[in-house]
C-alpha atoms as a PDB file:
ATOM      1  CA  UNK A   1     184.445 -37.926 168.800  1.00  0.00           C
ATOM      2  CA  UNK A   2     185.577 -41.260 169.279  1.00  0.00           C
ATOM      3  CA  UNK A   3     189.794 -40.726 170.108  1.00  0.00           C
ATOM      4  CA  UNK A   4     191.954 -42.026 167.433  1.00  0.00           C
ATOM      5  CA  UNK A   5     194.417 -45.085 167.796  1.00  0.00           C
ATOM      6  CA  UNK A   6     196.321 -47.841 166.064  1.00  0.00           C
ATOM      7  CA  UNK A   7     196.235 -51.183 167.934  1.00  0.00           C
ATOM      8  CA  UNK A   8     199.547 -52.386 165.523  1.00  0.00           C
ATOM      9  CA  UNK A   9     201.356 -50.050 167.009  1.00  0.00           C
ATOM     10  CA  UNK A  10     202.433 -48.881 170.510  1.00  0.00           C
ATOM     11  CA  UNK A  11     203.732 -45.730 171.358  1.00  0.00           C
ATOM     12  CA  UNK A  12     202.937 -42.345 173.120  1.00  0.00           C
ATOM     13  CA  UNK A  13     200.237 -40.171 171.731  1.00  0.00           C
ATOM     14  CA  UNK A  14     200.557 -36.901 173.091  1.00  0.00           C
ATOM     15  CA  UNK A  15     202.872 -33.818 174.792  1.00  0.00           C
ATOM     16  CA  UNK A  16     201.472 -33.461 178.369  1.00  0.00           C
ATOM     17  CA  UNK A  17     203.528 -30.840 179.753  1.00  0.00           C
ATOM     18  CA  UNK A  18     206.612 -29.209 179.564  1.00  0.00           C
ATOM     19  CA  UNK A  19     208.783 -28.062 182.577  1.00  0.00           C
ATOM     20  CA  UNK A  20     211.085 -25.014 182.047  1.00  0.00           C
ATOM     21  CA  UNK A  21     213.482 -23.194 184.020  1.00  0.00           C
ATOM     22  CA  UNK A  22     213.633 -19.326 183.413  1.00  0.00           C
ATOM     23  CA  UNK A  23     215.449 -16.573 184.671  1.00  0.00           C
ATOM     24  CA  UNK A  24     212.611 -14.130 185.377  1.00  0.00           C
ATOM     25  CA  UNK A  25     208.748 -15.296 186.257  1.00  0.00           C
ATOM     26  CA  UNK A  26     207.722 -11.631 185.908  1.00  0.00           C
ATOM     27  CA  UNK A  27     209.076 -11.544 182.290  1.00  0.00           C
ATOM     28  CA  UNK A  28     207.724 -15.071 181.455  1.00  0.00           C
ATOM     29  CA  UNK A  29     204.328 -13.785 183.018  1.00  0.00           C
ATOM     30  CA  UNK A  30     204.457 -10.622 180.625  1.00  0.00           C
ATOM     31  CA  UNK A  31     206.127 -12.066 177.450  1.00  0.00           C
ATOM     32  CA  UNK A  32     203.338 -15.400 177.350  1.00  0.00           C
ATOM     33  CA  UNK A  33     200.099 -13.382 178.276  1.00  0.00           C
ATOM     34  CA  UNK A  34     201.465 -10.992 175.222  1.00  0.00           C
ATOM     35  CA  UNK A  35     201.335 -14.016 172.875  1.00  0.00           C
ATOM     36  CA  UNK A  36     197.501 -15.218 174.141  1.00  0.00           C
ATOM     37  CA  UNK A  37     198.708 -18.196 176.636  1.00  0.00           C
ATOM     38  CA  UNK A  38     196.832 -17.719 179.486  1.00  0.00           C
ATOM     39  CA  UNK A  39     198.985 -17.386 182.734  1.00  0.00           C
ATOM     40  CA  UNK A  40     198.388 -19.023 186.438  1.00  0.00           C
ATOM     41  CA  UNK A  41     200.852 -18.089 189.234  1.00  0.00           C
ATOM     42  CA  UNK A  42     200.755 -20.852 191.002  1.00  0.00           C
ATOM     43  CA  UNK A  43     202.983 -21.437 194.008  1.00  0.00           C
ATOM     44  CA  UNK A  44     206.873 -20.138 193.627  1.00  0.00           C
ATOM     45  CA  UNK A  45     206.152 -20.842 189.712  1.00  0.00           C
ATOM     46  CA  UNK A  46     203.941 -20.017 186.446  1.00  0.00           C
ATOM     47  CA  UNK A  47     201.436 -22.498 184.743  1.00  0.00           C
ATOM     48  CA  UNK A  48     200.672 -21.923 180.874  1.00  0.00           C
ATOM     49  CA  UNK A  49     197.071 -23.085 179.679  1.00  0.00           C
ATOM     50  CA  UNK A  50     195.074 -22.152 176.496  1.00  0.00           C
ATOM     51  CA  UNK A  51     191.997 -20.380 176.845  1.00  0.00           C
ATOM     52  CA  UNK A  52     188.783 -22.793 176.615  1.00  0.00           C
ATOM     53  CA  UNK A  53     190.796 -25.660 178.453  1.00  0.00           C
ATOM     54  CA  UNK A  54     192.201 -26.511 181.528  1.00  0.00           C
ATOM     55  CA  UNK A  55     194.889 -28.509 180.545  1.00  0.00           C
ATOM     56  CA  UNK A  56     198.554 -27.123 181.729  1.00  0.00           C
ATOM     57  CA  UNK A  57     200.896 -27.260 178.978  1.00  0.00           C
ATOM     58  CA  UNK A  58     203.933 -25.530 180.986  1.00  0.00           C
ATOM     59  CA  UNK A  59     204.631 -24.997 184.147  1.00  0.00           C
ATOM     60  CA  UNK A  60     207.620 -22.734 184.709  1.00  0.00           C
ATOM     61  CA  UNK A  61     209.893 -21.998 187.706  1.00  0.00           C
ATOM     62  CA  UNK A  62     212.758 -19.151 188.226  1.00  0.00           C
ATOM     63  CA  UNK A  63     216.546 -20.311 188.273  1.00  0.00           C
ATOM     64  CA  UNK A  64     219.728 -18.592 187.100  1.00  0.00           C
ATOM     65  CA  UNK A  65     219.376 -19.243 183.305  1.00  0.00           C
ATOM     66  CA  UNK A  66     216.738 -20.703 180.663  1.00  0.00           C
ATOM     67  CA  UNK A  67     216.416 -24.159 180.234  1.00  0.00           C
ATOM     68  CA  UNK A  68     214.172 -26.629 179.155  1.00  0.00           C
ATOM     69  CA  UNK A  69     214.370 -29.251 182.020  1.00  0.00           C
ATOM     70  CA  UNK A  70     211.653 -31.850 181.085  1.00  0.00           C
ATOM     71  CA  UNK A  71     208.807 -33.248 179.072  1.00  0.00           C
ATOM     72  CA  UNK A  72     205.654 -35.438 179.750  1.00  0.00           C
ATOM     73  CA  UNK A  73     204.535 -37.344 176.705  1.00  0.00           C
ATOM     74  CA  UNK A  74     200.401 -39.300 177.319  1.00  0.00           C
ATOM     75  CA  UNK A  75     199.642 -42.963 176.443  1.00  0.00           C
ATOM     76  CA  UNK A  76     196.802 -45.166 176.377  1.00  0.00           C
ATOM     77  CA  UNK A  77     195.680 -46.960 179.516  1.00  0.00           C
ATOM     78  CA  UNK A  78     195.515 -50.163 178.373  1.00  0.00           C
ATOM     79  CA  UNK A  79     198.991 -49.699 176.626  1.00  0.00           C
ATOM     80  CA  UNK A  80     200.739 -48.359 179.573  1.00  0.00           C
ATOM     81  CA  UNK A  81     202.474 -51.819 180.805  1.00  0.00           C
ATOM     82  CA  UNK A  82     203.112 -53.175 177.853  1.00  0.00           C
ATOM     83  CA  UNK A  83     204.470 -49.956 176.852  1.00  0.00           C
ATOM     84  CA  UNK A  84     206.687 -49.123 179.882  1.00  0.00           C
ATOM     85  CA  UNK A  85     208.294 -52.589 179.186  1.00  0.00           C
ATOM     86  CA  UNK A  86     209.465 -51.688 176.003  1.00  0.00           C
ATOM     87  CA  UNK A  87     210.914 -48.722 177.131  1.00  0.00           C
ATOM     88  CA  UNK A  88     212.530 -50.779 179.802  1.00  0.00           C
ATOM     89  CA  UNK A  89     213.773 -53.577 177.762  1.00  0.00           C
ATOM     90  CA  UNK A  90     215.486 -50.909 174.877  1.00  0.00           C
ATOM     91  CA  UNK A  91     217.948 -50.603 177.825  1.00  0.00           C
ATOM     92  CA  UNK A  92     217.129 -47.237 179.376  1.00  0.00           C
ATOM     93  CA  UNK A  93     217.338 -46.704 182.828  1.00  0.00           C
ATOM     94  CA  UNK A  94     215.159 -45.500 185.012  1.00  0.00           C
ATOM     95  CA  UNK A  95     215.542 -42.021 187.037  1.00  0.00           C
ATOM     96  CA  UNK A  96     213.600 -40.368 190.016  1.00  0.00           C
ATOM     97  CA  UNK A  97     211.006 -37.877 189.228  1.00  0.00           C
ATOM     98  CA  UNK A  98     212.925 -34.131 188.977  1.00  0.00           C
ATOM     99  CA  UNK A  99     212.485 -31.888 191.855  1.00  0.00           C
ATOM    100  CA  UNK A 100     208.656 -32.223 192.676  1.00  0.00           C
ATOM    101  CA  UNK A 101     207.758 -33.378 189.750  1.00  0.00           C
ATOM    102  CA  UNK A 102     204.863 -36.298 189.254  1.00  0.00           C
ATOM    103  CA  UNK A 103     205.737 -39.774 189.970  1.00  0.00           C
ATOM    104  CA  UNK A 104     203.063 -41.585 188.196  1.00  0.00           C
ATOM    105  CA  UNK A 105     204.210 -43.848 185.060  1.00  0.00           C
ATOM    106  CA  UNK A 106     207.563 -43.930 184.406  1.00  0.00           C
ATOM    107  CA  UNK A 107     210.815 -41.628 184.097  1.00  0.00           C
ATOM    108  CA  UNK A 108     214.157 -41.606 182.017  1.00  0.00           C
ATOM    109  CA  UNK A 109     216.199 -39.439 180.194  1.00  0.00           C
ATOM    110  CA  UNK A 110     216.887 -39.244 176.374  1.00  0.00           C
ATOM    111  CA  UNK A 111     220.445 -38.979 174.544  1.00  0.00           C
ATOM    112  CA  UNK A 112     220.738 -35.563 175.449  1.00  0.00           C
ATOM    113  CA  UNK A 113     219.645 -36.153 179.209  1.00  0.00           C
ATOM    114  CA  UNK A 114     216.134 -34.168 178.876  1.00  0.00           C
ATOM    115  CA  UNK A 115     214.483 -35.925 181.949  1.00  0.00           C
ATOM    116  CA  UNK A 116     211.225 -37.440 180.031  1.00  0.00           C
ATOM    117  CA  UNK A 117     208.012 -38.886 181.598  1.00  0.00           C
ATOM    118  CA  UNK A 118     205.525 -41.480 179.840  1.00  0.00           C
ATOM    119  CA  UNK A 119     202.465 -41.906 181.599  1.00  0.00           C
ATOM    120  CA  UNK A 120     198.614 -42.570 180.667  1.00  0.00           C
ATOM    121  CA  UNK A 121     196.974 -39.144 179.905  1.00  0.00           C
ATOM    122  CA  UNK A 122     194.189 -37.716 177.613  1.00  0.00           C
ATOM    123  CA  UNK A 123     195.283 -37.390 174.289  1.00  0.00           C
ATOM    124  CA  UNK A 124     195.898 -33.852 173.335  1.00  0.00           C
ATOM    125  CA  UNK A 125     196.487 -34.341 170.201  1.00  0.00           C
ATOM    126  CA  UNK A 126     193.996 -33.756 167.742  1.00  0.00           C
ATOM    127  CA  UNK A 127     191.786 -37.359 166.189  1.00  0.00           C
ATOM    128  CA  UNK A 128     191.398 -34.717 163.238  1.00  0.00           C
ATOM    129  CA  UNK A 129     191.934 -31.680 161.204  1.00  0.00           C
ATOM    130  CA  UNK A 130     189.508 -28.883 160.560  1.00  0.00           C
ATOM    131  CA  UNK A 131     191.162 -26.534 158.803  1.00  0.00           C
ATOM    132  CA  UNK A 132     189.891 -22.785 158.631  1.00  0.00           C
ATOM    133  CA  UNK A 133     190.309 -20.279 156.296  1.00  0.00           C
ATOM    134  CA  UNK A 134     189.956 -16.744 156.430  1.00  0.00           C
ATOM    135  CA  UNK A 135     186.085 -15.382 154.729  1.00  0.00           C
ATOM    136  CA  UNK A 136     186.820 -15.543 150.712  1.00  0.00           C
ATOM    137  CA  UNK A 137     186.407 -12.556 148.586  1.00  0.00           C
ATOM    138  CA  UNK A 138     183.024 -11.574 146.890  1.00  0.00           C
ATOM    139  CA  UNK A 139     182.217  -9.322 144.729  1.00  0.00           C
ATOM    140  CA  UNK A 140     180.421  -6.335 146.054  1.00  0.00           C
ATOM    141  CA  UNK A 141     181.830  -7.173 149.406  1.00  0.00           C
ATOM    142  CA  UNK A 142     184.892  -6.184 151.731  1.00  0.00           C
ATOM    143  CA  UNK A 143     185.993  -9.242 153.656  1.00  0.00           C
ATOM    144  CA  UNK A 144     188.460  -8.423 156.067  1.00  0.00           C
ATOM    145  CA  UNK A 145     187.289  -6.524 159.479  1.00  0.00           C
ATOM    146  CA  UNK A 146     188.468  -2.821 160.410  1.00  0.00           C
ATOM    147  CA  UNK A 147     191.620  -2.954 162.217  1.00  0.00           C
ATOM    148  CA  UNK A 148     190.155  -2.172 165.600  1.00  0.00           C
ATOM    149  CA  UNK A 149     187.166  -4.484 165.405  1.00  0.00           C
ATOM    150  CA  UNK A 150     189.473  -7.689 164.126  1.00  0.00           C
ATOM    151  CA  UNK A 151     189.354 -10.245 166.999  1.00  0.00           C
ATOM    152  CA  UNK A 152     192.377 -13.257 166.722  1.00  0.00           C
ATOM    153  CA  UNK A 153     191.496 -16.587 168.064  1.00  0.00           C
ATOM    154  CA  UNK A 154     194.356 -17.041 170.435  1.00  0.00           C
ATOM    155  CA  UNK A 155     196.588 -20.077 170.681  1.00  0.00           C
ATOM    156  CA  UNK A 156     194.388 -23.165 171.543  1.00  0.00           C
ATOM    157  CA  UNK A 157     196.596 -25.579 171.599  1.00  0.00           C
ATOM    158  CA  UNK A 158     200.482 -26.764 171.991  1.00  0.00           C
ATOM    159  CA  UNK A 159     201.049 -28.148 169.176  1.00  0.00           C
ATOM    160  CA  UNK A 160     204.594 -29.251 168.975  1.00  0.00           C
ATOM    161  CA  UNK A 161     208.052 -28.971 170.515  1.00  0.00           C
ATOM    162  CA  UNK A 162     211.055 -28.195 168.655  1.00  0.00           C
ATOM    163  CA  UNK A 163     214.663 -28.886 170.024  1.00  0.00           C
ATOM    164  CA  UNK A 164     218.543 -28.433 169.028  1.00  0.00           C
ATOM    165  CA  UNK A 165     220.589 -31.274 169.599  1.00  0.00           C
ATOM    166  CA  UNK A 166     224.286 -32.256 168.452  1.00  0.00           C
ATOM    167  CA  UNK A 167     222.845 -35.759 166.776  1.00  0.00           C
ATOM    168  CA  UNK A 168     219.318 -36.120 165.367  1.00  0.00           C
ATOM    169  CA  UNK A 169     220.477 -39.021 164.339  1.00  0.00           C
ATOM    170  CA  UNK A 170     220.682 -40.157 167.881  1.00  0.00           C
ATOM    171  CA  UNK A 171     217.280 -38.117 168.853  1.00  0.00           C
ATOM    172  CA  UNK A 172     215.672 -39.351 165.771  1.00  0.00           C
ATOM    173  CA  UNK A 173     216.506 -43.353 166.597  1.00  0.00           C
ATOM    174  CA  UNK A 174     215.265 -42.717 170.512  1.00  0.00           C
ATOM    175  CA  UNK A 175     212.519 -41.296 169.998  1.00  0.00           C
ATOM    176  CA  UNK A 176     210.960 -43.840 166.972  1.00  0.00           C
ATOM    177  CA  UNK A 177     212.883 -46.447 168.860  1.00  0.00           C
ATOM    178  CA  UNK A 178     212.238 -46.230 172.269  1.00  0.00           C
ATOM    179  CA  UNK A 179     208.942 -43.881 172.160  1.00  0.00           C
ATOM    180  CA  UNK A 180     206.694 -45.250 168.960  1.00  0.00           C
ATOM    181  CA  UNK A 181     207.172 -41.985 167.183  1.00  0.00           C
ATOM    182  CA  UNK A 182     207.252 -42.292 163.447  1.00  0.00           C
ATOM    183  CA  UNK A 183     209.681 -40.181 160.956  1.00  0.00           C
ATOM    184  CA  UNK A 184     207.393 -37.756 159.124  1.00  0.00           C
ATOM    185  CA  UNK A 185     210.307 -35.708 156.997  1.00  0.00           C
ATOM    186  CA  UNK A 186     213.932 -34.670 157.292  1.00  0.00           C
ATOM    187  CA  UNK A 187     216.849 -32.981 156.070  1.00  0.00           C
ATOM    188  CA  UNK A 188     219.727 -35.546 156.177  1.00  0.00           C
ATOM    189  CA  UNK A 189     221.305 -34.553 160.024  1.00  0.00           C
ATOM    190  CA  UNK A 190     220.274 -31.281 160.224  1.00  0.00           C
ATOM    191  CA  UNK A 191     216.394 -31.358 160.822  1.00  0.00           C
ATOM    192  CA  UNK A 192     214.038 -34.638 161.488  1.00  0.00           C
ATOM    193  CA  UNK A 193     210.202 -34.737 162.255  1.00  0.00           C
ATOM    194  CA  UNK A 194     208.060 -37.002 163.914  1.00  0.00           C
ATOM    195  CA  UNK A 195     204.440 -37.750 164.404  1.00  0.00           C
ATOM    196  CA  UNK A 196     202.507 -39.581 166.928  1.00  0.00           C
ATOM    197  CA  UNK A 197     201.491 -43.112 165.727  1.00  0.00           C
ATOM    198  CA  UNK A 198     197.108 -42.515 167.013  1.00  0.00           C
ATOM    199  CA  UNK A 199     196.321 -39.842 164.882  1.00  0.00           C
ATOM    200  CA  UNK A 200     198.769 -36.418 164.991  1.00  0.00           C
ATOM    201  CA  UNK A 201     199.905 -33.087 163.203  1.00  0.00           C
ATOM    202  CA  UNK A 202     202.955 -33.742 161.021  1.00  0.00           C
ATOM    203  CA  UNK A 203     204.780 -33.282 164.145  1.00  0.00           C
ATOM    204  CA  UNK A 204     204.758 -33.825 167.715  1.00  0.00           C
ATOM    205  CA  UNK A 205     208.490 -33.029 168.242  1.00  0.00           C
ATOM    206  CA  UNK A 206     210.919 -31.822 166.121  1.00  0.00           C
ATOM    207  CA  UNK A 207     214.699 -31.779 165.700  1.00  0.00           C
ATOM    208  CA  UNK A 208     217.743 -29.285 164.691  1.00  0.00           C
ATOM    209  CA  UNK A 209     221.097 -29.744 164.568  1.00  0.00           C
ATOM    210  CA  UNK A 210     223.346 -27.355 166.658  1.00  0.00           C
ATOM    211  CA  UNK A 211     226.435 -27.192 168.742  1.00  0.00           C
ATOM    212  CA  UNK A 212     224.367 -29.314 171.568  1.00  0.00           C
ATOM    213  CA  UNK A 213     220.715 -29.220 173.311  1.00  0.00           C
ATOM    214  CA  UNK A 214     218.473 -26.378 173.956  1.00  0.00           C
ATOM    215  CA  UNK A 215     215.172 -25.690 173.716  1.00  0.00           C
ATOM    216  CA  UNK A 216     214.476 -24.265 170.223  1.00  0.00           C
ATOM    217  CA  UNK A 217     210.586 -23.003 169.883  1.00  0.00           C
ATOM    218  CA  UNK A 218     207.189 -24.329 171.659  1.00  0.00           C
ATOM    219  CA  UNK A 219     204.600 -23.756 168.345  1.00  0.00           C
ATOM    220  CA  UNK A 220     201.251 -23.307 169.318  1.00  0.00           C
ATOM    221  CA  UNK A 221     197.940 -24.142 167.272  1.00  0.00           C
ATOM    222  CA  UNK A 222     195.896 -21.258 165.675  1.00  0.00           C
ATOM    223  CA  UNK A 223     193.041 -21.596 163.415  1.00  0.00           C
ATOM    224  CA  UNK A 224     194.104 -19.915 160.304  1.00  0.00           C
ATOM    225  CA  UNK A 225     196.901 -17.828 158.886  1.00  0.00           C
ATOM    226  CA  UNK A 226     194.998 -14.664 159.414  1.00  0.00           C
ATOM    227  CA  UNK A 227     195.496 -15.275 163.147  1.00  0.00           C
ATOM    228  CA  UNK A 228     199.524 -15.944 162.100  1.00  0.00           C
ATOM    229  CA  UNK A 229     199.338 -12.513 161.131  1.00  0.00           C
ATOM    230  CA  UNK A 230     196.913 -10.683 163.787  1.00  0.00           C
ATOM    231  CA  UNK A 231     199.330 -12.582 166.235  1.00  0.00           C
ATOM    232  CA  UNK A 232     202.462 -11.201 164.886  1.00  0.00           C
ATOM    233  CA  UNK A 233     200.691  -7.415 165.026  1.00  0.00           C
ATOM    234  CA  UNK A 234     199.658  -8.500 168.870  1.00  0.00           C
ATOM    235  CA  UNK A 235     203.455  -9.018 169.626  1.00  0.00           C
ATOM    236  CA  UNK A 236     204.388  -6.300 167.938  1.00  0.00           C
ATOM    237  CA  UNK A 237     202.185  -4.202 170.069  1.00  0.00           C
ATOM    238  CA  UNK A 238     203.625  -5.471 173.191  1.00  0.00           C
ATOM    239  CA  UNK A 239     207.183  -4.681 172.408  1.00  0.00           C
ATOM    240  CA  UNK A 240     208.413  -7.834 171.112  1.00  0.00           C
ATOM    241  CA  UNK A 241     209.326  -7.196 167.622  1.00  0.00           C
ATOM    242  CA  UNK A 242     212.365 -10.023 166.838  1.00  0.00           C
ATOM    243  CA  UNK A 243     210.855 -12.583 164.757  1.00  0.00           C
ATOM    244  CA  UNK A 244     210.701 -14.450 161.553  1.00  0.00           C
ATOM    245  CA  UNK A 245     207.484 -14.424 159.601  1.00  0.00           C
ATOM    246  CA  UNK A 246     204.528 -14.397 158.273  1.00  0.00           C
ATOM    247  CA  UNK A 247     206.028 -17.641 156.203  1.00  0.00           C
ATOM    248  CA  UNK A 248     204.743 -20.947 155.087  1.00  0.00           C
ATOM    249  CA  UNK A 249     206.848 -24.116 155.594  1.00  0.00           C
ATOM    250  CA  UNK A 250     207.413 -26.718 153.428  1.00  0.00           C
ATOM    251  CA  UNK A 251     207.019 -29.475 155.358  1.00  0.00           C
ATOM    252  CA  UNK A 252     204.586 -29.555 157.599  1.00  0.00           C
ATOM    253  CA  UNK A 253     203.173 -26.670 155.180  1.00  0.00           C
ATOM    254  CA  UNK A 254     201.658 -24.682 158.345  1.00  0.00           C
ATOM    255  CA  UNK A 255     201.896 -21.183 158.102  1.00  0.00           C
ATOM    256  CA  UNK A 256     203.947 -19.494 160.793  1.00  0.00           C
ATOM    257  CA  UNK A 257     205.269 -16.726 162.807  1.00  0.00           C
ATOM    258  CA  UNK A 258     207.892 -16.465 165.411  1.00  0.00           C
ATOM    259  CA  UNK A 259     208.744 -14.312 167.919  1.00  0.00           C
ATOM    260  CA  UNK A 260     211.321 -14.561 169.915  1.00  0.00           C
ATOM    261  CA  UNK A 261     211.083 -15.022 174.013  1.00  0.00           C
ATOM    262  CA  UNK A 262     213.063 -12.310 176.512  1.00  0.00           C
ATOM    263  CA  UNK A 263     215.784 -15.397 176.358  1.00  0.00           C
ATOM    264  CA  UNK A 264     216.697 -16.458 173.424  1.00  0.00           C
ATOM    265  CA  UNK A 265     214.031 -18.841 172.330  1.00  0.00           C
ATOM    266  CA  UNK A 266     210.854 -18.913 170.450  1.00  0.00           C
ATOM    267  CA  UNK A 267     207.155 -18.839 170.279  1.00  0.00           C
ATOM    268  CA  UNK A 268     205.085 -19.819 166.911  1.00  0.00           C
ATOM    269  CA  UNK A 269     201.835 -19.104 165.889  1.00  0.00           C
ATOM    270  CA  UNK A 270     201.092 -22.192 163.500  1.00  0.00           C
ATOM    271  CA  UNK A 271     197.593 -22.567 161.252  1.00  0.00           C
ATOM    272  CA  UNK A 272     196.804 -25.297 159.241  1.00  0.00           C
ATOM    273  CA  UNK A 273     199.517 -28.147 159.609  1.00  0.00           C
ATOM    274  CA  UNK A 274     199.401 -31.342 158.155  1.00  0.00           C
ATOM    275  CA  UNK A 275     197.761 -34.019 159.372  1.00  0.00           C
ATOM    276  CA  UNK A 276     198.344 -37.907 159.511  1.00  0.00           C
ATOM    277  CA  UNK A 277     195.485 -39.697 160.613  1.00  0.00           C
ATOM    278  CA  UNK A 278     196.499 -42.645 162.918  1.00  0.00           C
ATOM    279  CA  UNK A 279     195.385 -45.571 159.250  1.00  0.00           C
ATOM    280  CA  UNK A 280     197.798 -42.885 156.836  1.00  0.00           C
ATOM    281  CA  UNK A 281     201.052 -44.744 156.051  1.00  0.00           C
ATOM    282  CA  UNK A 282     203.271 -42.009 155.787  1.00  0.00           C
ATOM    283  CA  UNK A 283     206.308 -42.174 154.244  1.00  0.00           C
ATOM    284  CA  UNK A 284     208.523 -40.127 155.852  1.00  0.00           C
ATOM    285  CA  UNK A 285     211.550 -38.829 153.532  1.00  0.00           C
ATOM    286  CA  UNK A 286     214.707 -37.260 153.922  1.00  0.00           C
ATOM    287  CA  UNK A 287     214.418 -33.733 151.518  1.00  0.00           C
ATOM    288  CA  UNK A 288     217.296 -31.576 150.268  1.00  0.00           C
ATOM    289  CA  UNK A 289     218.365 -28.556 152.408  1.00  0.00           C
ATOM    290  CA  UNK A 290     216.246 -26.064 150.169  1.00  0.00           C
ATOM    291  CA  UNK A 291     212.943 -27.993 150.714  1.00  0.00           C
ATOM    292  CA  UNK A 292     213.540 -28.353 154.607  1.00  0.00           C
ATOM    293  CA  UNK A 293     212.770 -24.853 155.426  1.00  0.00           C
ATOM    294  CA  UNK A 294     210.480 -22.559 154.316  1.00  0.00           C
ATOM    295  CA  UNK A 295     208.172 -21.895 150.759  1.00  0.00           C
ATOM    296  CA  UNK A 296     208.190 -18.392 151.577  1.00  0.00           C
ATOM    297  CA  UNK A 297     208.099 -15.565 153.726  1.00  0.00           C
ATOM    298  CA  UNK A 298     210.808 -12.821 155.046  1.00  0.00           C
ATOM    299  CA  UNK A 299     215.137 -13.674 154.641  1.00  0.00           C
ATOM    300  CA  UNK A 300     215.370 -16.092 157.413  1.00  0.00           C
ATOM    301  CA  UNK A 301     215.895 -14.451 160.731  1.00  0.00           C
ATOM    302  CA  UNK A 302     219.987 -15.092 161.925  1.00  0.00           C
ATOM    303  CA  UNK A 303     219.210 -15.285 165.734  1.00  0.00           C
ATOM    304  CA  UNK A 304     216.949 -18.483 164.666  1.00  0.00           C
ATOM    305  CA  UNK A 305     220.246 -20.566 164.533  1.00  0.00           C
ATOM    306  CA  UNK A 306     221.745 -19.261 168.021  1.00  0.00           C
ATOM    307  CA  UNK A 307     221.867 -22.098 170.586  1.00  0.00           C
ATOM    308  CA  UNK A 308     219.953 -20.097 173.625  1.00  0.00           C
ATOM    309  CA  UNK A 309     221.330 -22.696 175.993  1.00  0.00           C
ATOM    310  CA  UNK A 310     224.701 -22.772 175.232  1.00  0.00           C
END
């Protein structure tokens, strides 16, 4: 499949990785293979990859307390120069790679002072959607598999980030500004979220407002909302039972689940997103409160609103 772009427009097209500090590598090992992610040690640290694909999505290492410490977002080849200019010339300065970390393209820090990386990579976002439902009933027939014979496709992709900050205002002009994001939706300060400019799911990154920055949930992709649910009775299973869901949202309209990580943050299943294709204007609005959240699904879980990096 030929990859998706716009040549109007220049931006980043992808997450390539996430690096996150966590208290305990032995619970991060236990709490991600629970939720289908398969798990590399690898060195003094933990890499996170899907199953079918080599890419590493995470790569975690053990310090005194959770925290999200950086994020690498993919670009074109050919749009890398022009590209790091821009970033350049909208007055950000440049930093030293983090501890280890790659030095290839070019590295900064947003208004919160997440350390972020742009750098050509393969775009891991999808060029389109094939959404899957689960098998339809017929007449005559029972659709849905014994309980011990059903077999969930496990996460197969990362599909967005989602972060608290004390201004998405400030996240929200950064980020379109400074990155080539584009607004997909929001809720007035309290929730903004943006797509990729080649060809993305509604979004690549979201925002929520809170009492300052943390990490707030990594979603990853599933194929349908069956799997939602056969992933919510896998974590179950394993002991984690905190979570919100089986729900739809409204915007976005993927289904989800959520279950809470051994610190404070949060994993989704998501199935069937929205997607804009890279020639979809979107018009991104800003929705009342009550349209920002959820079309339904379980009371909304309280611990969702803690700040697990306060």
């Amino acid at each position: 499949m030929n990859t998706s772009r716009r040549h109007d427009r220049l931006g980043v097209h992808s997450i390539g990785e996430f690096h996150m500090t966590v208290p305990s590598l032995t619970q991060a090992e236990k709490f991600y293979r629970a939720f289908g992610l398969r798990v590399e040690r690898d060195g003094s640290g933990l890499t996170l990859r899907t199953h079918g694909s080599g890419h590493a999505w995470g790569r975690l290492c053990e310090g005194t307390r959770k925290k999200l410490d950086s994020v690498s977002f993919h670009c074109f080849e050919d749009d890398a120069t022009a590209l790091y200019s821009h970033i350049l010339s909208c007055g950000v300065e440049r930093i030293s790679p983090p501890t280890a970390g790659d030095a290839t393209g070019i590295w900064f820090r947003d208004p919160d002072g997440l350390a972020l990386q742009v750098k050509p990579g393969p775009k891991t976002t999808i060029d389109c959607s094939r959404h899957r439902y689960p098998e339809l009933p017929q007449d005559g027939k029972r659709c849905a598999p014994y309980s011990g014979q059903a077999k969930p496709t496990l996460p197969q992709r990362l599909s967005h980030i989602a972060r608290m900050t004390a201004s998405v205002s400030a996240q929200l002009d950064f980020y379109t500004g400074v990155l080539g994001l584009r607004l997909s939706d929001r809720s007035g300060d309290e929730v903004a979220f943006l797509h990729a400019p080649h060809g993305s799911d509604h979004h690549l990154v979201a925002f929520m407002h809170s009492d300052g920055p943390a990490l707030h949930h990594l979603s990853w992709d599933v194929p349908t909302v069956e799997d939602v649910g056969l992933g919510m009775k896998r974590m179950h299973e394993a002991g984690y039972t905190t979570g919100w869901g089986v729900g739809r949202h409204v915007l976005g309209s993927n289904y989800f689940y959520y279950a809470q990580d051994p610190w404070g943050s949060w994993c989704e299943f998501s199935a069937t997103m929205d997607y804009i294709p890279a020639d979809v204007e979107w018009q991104g609005l800003d929705h009342p409160a009550d349209n920002s959240v959820y079309l339904w699904g379980p009371p909304i879980e309280p611990l969702l609103f803690v700040n697990s990096e306060a």
